[in-house]
N, C-alpha and C. Protein backbone atom coordinates (compact mmCIF):
# COMPACT_ATOMS: atom_id res chain seq x y z
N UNK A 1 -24.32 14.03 35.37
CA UNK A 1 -24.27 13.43 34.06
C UNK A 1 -25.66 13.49 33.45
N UNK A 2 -25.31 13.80 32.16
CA UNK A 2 -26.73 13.81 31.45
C UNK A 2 -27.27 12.90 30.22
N UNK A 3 -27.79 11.84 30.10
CA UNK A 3 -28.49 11.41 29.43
C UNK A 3 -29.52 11.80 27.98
N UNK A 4 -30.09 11.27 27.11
CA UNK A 4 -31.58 11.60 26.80
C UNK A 4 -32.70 11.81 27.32
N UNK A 5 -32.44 10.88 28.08
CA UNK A 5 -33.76 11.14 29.46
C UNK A 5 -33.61 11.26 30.81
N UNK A 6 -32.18 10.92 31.17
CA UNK A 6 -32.36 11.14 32.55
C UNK A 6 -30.65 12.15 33.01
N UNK A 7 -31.30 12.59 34.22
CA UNK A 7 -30.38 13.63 34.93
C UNK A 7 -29.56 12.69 36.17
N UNK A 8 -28.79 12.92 36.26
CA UNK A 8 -27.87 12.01 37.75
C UNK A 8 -26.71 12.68 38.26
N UNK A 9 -27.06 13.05 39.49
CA UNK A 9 -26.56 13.78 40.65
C UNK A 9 -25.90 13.05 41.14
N UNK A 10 -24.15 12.99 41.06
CA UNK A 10 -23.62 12.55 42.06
C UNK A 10 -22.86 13.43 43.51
N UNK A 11 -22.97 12.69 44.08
CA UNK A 11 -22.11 13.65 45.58
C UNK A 11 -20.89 14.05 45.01
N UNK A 12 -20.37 15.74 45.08
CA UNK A 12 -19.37 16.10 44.92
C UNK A 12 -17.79 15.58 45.82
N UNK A 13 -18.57 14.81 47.16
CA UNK A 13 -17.26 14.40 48.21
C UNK A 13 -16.83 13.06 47.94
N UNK A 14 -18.16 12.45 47.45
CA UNK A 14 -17.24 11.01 47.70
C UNK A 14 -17.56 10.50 46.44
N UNK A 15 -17.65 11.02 45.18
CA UNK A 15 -18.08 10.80 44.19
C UNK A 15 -19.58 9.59 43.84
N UNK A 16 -20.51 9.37 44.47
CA UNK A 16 -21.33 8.49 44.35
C UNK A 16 -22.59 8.67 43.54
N UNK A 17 -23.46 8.02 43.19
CA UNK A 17 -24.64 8.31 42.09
C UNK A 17 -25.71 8.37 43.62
N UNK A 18 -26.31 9.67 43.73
CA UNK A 18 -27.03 10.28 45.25
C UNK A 18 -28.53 9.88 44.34
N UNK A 19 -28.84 10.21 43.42
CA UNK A 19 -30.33 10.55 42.53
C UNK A 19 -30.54 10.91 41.16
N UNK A 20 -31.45 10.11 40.64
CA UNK A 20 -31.41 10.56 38.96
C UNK A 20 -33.41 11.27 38.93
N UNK A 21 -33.10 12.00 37.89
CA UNK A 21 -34.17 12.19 37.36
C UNK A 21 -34.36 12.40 36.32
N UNK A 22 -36.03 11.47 35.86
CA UNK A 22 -36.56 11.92 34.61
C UNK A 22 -36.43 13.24 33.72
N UNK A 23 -35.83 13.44 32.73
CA UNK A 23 -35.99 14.68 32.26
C UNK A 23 -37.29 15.49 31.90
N UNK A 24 -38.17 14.38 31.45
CA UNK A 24 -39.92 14.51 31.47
C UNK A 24 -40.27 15.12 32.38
N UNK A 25 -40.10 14.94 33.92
CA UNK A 25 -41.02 15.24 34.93
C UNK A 25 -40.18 16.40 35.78
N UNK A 26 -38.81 16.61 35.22
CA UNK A 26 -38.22 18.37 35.79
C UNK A 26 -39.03 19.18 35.32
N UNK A 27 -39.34 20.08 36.60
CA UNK A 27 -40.39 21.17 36.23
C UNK A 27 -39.44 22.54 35.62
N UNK A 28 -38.30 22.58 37.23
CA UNK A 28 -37.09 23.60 37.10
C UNK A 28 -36.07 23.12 37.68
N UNK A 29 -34.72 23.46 37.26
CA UNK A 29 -33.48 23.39 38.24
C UNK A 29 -33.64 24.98 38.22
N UNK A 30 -32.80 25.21 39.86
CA UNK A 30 -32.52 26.72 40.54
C UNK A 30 -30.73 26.71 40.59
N UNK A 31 -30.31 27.50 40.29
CA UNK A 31 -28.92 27.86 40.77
C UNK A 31 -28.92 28.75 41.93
N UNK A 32 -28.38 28.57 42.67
CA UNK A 32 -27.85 29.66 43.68
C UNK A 32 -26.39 29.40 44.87
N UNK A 33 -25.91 30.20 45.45
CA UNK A 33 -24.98 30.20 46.57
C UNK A 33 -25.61 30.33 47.70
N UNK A 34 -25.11 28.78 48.41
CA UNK A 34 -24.92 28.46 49.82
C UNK A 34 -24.02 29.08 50.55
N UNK A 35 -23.49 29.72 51.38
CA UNK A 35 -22.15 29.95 51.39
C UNK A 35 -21.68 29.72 50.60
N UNK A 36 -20.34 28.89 50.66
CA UNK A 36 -19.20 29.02 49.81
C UNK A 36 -19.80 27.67 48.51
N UNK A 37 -20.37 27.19 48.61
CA UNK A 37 -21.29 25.89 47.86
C UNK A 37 -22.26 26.56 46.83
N UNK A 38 -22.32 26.15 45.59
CA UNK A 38 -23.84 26.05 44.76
C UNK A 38 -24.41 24.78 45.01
N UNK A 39 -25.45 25.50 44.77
CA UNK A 39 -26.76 24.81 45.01
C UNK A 39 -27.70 24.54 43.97
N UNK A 40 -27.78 23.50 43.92
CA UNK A 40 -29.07 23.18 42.37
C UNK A 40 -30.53 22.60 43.54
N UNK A 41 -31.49 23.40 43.38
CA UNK A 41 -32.57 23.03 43.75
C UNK A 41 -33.64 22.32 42.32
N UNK A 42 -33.89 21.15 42.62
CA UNK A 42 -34.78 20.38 41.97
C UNK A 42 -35.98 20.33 41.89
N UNK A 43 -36.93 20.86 41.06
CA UNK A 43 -38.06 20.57 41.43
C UNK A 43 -39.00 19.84 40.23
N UNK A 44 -39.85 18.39 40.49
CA UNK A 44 -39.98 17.81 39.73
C UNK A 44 -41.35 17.30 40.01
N UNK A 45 -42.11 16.27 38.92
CA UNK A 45 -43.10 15.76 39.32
C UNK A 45 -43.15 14.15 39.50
N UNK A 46 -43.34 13.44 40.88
CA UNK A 46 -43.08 12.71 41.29
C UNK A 46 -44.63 11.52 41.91
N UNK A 47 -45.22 11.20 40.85
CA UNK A 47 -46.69 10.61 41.11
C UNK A 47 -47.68 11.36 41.70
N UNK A 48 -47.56 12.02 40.04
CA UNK A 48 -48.64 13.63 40.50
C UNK A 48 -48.15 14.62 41.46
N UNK A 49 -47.52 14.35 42.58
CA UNK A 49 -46.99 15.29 43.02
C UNK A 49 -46.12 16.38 42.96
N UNK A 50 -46.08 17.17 43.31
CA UNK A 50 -44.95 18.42 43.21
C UNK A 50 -43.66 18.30 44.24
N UNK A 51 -42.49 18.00 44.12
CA UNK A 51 -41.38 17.56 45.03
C UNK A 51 -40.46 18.70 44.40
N UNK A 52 -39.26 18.74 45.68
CA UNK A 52 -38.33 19.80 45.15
C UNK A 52 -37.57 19.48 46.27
N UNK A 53 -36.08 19.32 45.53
CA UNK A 53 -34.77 18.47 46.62
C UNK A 53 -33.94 19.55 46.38
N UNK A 54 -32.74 19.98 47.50
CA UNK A 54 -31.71 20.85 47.28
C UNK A 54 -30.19 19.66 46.86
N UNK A 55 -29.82 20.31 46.04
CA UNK A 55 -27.74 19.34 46.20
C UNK A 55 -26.96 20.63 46.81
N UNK A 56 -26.25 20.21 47.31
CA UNK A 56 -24.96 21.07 47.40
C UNK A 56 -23.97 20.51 46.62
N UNK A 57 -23.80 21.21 45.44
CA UNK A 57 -22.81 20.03 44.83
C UNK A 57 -21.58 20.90 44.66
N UNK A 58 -21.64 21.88 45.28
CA UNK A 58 -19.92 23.04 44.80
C UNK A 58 -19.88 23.39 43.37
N UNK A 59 -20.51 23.20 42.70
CA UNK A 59 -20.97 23.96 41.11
C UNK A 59 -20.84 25.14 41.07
N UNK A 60 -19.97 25.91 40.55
CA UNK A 60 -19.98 27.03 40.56
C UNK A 60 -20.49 27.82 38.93
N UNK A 61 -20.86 29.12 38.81
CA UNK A 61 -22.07 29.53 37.88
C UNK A 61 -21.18 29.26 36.52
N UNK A 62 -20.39 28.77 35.97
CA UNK A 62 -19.55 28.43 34.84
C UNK A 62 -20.17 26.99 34.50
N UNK A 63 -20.21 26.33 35.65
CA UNK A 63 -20.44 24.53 35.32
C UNK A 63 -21.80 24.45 35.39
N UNK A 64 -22.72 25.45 36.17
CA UNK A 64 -24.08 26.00 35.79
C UNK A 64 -24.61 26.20 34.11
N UNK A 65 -23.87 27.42 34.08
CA UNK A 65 -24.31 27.17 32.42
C UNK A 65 -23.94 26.16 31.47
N UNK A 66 -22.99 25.58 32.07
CA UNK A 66 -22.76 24.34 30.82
C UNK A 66 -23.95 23.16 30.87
N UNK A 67 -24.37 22.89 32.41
CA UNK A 67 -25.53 22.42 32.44
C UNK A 67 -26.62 22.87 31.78
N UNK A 68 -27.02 24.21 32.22
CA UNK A 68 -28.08 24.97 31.44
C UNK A 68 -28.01 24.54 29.41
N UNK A 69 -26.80 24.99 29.21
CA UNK A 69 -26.49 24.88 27.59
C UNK A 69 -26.68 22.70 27.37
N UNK A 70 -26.54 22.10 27.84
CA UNK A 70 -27.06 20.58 27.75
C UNK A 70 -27.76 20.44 27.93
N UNK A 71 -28.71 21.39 28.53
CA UNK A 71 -30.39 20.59 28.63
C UNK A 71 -31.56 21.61 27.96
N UNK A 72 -30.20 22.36 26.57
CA UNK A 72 -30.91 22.76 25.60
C UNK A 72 -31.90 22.10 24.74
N UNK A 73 -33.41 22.53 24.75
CA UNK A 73 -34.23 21.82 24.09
C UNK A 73 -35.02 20.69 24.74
N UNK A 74 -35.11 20.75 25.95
CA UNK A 74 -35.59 19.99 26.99
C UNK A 74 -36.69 20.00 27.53
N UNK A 75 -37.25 21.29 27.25
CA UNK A 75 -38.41 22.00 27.84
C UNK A 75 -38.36 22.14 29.56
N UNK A 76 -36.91 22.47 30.45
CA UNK A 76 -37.11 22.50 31.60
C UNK A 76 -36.89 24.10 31.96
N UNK A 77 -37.44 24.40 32.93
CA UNK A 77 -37.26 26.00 33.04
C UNK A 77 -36.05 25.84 34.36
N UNK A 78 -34.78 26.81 33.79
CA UNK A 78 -33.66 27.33 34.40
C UNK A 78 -33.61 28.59 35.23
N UNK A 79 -32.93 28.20 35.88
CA UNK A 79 -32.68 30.22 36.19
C UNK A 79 -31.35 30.89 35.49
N UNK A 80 -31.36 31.76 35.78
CA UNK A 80 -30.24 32.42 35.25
C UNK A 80 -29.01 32.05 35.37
């Protein structure tokens, strides 16, 4: 789910709120395939630091770009 400012990851199995993040401090989300799973890798800035979390959330590259197309104007860098 997406917000104005913030991003929130819930678990695809048991539906729960796992982690949110600032939209300010996303550096990039990554798309890619796990096996049979997508994968959004996170990488953000977290009290000066540089952090970067994987989801497996079963996203497949359709629900990818719809993400990508909502966090039009955001200033976060995507992948393809």
């Amino acid at each position: 789910m997406i917000t104005d400012n913030y991003i929130f990851i819930y678990s695809p199995f048991i539906s729960t709120w796992r982690k949110s993040y600032l939209i300010e401090n996303i550096i990039s989300i990554q798309y890619f395939k796990k096996k049979t799973l997508g994968v959004l890798k996170f990488t953000n800035m977290n009290s000066g630091q540089v952090e970067s979390k994987l989801f497996r959330l079963g996203m497949d590259r359709s629900e990818y770009n719809r993400l990508k197309e909502s966090m039009n104007n955001k200033d976060v860098l995507m992948t393809r």
